[in-house]
Every structure is written in C-alpha cells, then in structure tokens.
C-alpha atoms as a PDB file:
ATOM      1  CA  UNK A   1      -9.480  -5.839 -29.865  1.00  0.00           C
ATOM      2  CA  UNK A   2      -8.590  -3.652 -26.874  1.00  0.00           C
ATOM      3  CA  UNK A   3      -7.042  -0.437 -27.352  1.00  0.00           C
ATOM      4  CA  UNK A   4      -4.966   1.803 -25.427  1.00  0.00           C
ATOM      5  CA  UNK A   5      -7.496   4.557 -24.585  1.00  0.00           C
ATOM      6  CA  UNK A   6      -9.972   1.228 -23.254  1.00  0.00           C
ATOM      7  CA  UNK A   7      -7.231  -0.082 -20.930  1.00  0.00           C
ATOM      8  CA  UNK A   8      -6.613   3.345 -19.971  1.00  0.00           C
ATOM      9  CA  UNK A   9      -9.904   3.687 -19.046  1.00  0.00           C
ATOM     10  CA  UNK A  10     -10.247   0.368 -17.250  1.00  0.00           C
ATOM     11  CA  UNK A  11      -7.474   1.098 -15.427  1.00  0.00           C
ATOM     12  CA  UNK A  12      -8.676   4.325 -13.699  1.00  0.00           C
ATOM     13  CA  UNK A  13     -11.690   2.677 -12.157  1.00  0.00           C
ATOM     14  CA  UNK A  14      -9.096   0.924 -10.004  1.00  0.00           C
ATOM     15  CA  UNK A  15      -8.100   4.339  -8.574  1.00  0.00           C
ATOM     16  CA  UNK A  16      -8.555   4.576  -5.105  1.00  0.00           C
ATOM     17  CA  UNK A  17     -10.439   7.282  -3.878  1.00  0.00           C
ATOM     18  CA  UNK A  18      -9.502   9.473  -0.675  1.00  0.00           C
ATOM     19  CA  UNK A  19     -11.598   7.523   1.830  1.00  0.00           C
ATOM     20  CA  UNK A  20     -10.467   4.458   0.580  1.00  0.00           C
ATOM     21  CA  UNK A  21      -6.624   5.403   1.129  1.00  0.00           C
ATOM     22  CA  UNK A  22      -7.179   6.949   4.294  1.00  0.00           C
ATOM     23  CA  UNK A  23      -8.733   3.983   5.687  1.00  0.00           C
ATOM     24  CA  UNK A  24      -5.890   0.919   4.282  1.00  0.00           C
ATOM     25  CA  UNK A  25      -3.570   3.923   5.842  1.00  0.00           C
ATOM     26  CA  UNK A  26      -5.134   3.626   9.271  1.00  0.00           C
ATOM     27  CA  UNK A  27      -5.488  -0.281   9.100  1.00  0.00           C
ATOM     28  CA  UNK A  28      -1.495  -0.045   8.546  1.00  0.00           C
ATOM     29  CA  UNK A  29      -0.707   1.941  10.881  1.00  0.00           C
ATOM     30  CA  UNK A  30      -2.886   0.063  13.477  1.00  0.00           C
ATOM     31  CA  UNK A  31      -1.253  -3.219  12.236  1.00  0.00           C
ATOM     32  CA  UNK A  32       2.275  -2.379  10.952  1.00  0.00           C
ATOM     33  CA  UNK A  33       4.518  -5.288  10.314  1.00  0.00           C
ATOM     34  CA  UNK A  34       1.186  -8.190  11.132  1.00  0.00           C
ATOM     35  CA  UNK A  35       0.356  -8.748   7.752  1.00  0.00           C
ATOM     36  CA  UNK A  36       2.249  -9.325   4.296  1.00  0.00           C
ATOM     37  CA  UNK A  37       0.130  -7.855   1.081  1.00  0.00           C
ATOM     38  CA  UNK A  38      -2.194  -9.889   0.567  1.00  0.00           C
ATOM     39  CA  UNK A  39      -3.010 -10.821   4.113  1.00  0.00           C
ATOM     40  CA  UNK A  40      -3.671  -7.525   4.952  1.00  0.00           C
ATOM     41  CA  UNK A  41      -6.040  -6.398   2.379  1.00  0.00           C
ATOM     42  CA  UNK A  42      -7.913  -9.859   2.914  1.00  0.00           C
ATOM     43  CA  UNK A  43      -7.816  -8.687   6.802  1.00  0.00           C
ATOM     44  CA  UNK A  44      -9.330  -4.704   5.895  1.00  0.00           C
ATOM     45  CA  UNK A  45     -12.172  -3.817   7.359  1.00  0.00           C
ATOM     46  CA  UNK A  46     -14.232  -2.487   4.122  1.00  0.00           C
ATOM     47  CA  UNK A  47     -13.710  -4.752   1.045  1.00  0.00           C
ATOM     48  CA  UNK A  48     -12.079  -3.648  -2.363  1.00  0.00           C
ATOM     49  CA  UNK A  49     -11.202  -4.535  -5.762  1.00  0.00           C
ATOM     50  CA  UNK A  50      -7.579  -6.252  -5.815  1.00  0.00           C
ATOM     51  CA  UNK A  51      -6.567  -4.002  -8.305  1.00  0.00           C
ATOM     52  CA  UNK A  52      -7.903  -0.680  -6.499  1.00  0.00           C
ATOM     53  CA  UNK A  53      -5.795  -1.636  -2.860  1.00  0.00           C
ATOM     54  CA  UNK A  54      -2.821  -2.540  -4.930  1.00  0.00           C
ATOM     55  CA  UNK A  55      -2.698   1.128  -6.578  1.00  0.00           C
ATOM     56  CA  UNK A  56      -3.287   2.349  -3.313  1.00  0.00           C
ATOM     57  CA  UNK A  57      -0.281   0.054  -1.810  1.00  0.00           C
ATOM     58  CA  UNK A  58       1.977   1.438  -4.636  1.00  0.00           C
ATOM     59  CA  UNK A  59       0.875   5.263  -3.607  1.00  0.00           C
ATOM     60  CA  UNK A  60       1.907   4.254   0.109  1.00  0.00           C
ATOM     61  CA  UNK A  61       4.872   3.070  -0.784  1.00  0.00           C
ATOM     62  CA  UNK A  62       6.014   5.589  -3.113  1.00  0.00           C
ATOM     63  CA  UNK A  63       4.985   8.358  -0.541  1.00  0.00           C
ATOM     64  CA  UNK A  64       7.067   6.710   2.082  1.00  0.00           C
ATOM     65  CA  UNK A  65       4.521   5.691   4.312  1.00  0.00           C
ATOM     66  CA  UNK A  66       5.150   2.282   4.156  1.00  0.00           C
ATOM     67  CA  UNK A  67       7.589   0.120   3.945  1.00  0.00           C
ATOM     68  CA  UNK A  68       8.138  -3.525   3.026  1.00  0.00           C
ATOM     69  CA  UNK A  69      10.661  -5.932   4.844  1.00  0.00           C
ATOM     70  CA  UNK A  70      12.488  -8.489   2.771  1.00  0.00           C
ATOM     71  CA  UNK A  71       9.807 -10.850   3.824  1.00  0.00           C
ATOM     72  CA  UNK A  72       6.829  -9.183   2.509  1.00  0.00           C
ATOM     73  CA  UNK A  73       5.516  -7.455   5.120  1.00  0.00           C
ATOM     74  CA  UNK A  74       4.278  -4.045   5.601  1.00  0.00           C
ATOM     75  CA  UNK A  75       5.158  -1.538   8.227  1.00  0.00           C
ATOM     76  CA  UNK A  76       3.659   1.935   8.778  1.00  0.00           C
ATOM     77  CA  UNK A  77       6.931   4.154   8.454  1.00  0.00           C
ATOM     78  CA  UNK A  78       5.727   7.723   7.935  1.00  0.00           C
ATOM     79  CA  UNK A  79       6.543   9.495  11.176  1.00  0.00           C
ATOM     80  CA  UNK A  80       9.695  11.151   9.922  1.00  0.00           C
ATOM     81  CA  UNK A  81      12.521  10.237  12.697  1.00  0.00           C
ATOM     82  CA  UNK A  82      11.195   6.611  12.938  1.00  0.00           C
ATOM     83  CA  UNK A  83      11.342   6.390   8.721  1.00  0.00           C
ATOM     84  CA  UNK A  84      14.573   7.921   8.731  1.00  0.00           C
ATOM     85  CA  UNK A  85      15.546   4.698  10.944  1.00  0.00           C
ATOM     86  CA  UNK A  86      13.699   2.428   9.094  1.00  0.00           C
ATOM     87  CA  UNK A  87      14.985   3.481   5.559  1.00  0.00           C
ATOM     88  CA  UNK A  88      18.783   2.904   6.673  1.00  0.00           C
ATOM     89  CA  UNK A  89      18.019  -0.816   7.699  1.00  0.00           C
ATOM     90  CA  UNK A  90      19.322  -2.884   5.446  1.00  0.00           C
ATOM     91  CA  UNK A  91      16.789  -5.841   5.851  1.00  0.00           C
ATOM     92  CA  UNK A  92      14.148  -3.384   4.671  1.00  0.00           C
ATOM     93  CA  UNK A  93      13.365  -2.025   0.512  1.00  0.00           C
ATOM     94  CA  UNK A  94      11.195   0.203  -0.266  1.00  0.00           C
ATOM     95  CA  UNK A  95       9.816  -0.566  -3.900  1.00  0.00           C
END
C-alpha cells in the first residue's frame, strides 16, 4: 500500500529544476501561440518526464508568464504591458 509520505516523495522527483524551467521558458517564448501542451513539450529541444514539464507548465502559468487561449495553446505573456493586454482578452484564461 502507498502512503502519503511515498507519493509525496514520488511526486518531488517531478520537480523541475532551474535549467529545466529556464529552457521550456525560452522554447515559449521563441514559439508563443505554435504549439498546444502537449505539442510543445513533444517539440522541446531536451526531453523530460511528462510529469516534470507539466509542474513546470503549472509554475508558468501561475507566475503569469504564460497564458493559454481557449483552444489550448500557449503564448509567452510575461512582458508586463503586452500581459496586461493579453489578460483583458476575453478569448484567453489563465488556469
């Protein structure tokens, strides 16, 4: 039986490390609104763990560096006069 300190455990292997951030942030920004989620991490240059680019997807998006249009696709929105425009579209959520 798995407990909670094993899953716990399990789940911070899937953390990603600075590098690995810094590099799905410059793929982003490079390709902002080409790719949906998985399309782009299938499309980064350096492979990872599923798991480990979606944690580091969810940091993105909480940060407010990206964005994701109702479609699915992710847009590089950090630059603070262009999010400002970007965050009151209303054909864009940020999740």
């Amino acid at each position: 039986m798995l407990d909670i300190q094993d899953n716990t455990a399990i789940r911070q292997l899937h953390q990603p490390k600075l590098d690995t951030i810094r590099m799905v942030e410059a793929f982003i920004k490079e390709h902002s609104g080409e790719y949906k989620k998985k399309a782009l991490w299938e499309h980064l240059p350096k492979k990872m763990m599923y798991q480990t680019y979606s944690n580091t997807i969810e940091y993105l998006l909480e940060s407010n560096k990206i964005a994701m249009d109702r479609k699915g696709y992710i847009i590089w929105i950090w630059d603070p006069e262009i999010a400002k425009k970007y965050l009151l579209r209303d054909d864009l959520a940020i999740e």
